[in-house]
Protein backbone atom coordinates (compact mmCIF):
# COMPACT_ATOMS: atom_id res chain seq x y z
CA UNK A 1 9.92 -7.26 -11.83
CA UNK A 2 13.22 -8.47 -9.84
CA UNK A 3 12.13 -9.02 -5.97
CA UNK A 4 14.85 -9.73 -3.71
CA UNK A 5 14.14 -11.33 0.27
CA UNK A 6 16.44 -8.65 1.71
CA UNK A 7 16.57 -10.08 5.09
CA UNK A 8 13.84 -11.26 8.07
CA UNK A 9 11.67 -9.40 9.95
CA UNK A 10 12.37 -8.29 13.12
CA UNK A 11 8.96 -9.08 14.74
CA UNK A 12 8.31 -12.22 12.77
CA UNK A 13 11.41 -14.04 11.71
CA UNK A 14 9.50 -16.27 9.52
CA UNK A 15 8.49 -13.37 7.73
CA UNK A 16 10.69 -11.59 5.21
CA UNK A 17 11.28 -7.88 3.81
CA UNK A 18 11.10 -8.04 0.01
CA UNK A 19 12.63 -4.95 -2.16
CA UNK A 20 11.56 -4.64 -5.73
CA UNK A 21 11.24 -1.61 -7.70
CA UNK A 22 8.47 -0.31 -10.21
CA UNK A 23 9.42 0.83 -13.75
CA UNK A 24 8.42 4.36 -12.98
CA UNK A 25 8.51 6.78 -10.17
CA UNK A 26 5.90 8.51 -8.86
CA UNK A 27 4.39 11.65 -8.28
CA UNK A 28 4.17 12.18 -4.63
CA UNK A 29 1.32 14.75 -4.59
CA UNK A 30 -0.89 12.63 -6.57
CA UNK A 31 0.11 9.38 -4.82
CA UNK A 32 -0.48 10.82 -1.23
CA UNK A 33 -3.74 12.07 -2.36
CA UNK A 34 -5.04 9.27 -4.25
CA UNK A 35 -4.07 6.61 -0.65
CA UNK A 36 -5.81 9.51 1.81
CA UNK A 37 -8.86 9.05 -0.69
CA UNK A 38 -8.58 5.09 -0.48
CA UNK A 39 -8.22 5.29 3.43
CA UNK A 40 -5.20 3.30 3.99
CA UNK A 41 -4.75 1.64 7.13
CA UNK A 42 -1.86 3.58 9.12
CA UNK A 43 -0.69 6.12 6.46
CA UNK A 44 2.17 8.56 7.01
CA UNK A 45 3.13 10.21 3.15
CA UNK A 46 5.43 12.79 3.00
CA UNK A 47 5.93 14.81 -0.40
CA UNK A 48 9.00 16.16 0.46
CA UNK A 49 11.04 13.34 1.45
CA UNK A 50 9.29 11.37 -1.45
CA UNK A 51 7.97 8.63 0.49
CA UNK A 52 4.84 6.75 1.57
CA UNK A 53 4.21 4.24 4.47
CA UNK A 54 0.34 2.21 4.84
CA UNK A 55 -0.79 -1.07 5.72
CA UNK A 56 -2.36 -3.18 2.86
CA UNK A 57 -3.27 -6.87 3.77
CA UNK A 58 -1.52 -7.23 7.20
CA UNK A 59 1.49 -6.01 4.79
CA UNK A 60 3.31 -2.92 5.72
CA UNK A 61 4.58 -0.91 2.60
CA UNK A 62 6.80 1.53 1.73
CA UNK A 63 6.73 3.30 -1.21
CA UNK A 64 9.58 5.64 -2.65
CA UNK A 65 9.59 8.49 -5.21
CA UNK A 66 11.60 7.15 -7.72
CA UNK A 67 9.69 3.53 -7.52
CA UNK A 68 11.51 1.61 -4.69
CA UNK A 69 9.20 -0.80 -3.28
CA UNK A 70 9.74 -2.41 0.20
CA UNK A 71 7.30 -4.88 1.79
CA UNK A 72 7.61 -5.88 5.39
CA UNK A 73 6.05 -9.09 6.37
CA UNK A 74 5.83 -11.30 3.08
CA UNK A 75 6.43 -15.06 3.16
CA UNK A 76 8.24 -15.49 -0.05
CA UNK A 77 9.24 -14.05 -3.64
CA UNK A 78 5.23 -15.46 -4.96
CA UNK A 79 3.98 -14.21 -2.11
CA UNK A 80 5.67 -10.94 -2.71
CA UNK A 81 5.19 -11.21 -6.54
CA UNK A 82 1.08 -11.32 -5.98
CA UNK A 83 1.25 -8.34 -3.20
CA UNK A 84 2.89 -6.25 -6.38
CA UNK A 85 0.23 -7.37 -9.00
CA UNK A 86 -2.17 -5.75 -6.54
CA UNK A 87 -0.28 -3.19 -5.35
CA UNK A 88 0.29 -1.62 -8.55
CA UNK A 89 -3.40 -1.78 -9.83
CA UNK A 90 -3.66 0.18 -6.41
CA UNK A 91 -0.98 3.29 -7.50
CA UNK A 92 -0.94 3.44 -11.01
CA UNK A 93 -2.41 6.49 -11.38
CA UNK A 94 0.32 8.77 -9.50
CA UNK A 95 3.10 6.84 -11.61
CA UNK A 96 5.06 9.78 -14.18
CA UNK A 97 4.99 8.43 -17.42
C-alpha cells in the first residue's frame, strides 16, 4: 500500500496527514452501518457524497467511496502503515469485491 506524508497538520505541526488508498472501494451503506454499530468516536458518514469521517486512536480518518484513505495526525509512513493494518481489519466487510 503506497502512503504518502501529504503535508503537516494544522493543529500539530509535528504531526502529518498521510493519503493512501485501499485496493477496493466501498459500499457506503454497509460501511456507515457497520461504524454506527462499532460506535465510532465523532462519526459524520454520508452515503451520498461517498464519504466517512470518525476518530480511531486519537487519529482522525477519512474514508472515501472509491478507497481514498486520509489520516490526520500520524507521526510517520510506519506509523501510518500500522494505523492501515488496523484500520482495514476494522472495514473490510463494506469493501465491493
Amino acid at each position: 500500500m503506497d502512503i504518502r506524508l501529504a503535508r503537516p497538520c494544522v493543529d500539530d505541526p509535528t504531526r502529518y496527514i498521510a493519503e493512501s488508498r485501499f485496493q477496493h472501494g466501498f459500499d457506503m451503506k454497509a460501511l456507515c452501518a457497520h461504524l454506527r454499530k462499532c460506535a465510532m468516536s465523532d462519526l459524520k458518514c454520508s452515503e451520498s457524497l461517498g464519504v466517512a469521517r470518525f476518530e480511531l486512536d486519537d487519529k482522525q480518518v477519512m474514508l472515501y467511496r472509491n478507497g481514498r484513505v486520509d489520516i490526520r495526525r500520524t507521526i510517520d509512513v510506519d506509523d501510518a502503515r500500522q494505523f492501515l493494518k488496523k484500520l482495514e481489519t476494522i472495514v473490510t466487510c463494506a469493501f465491493v469485491l
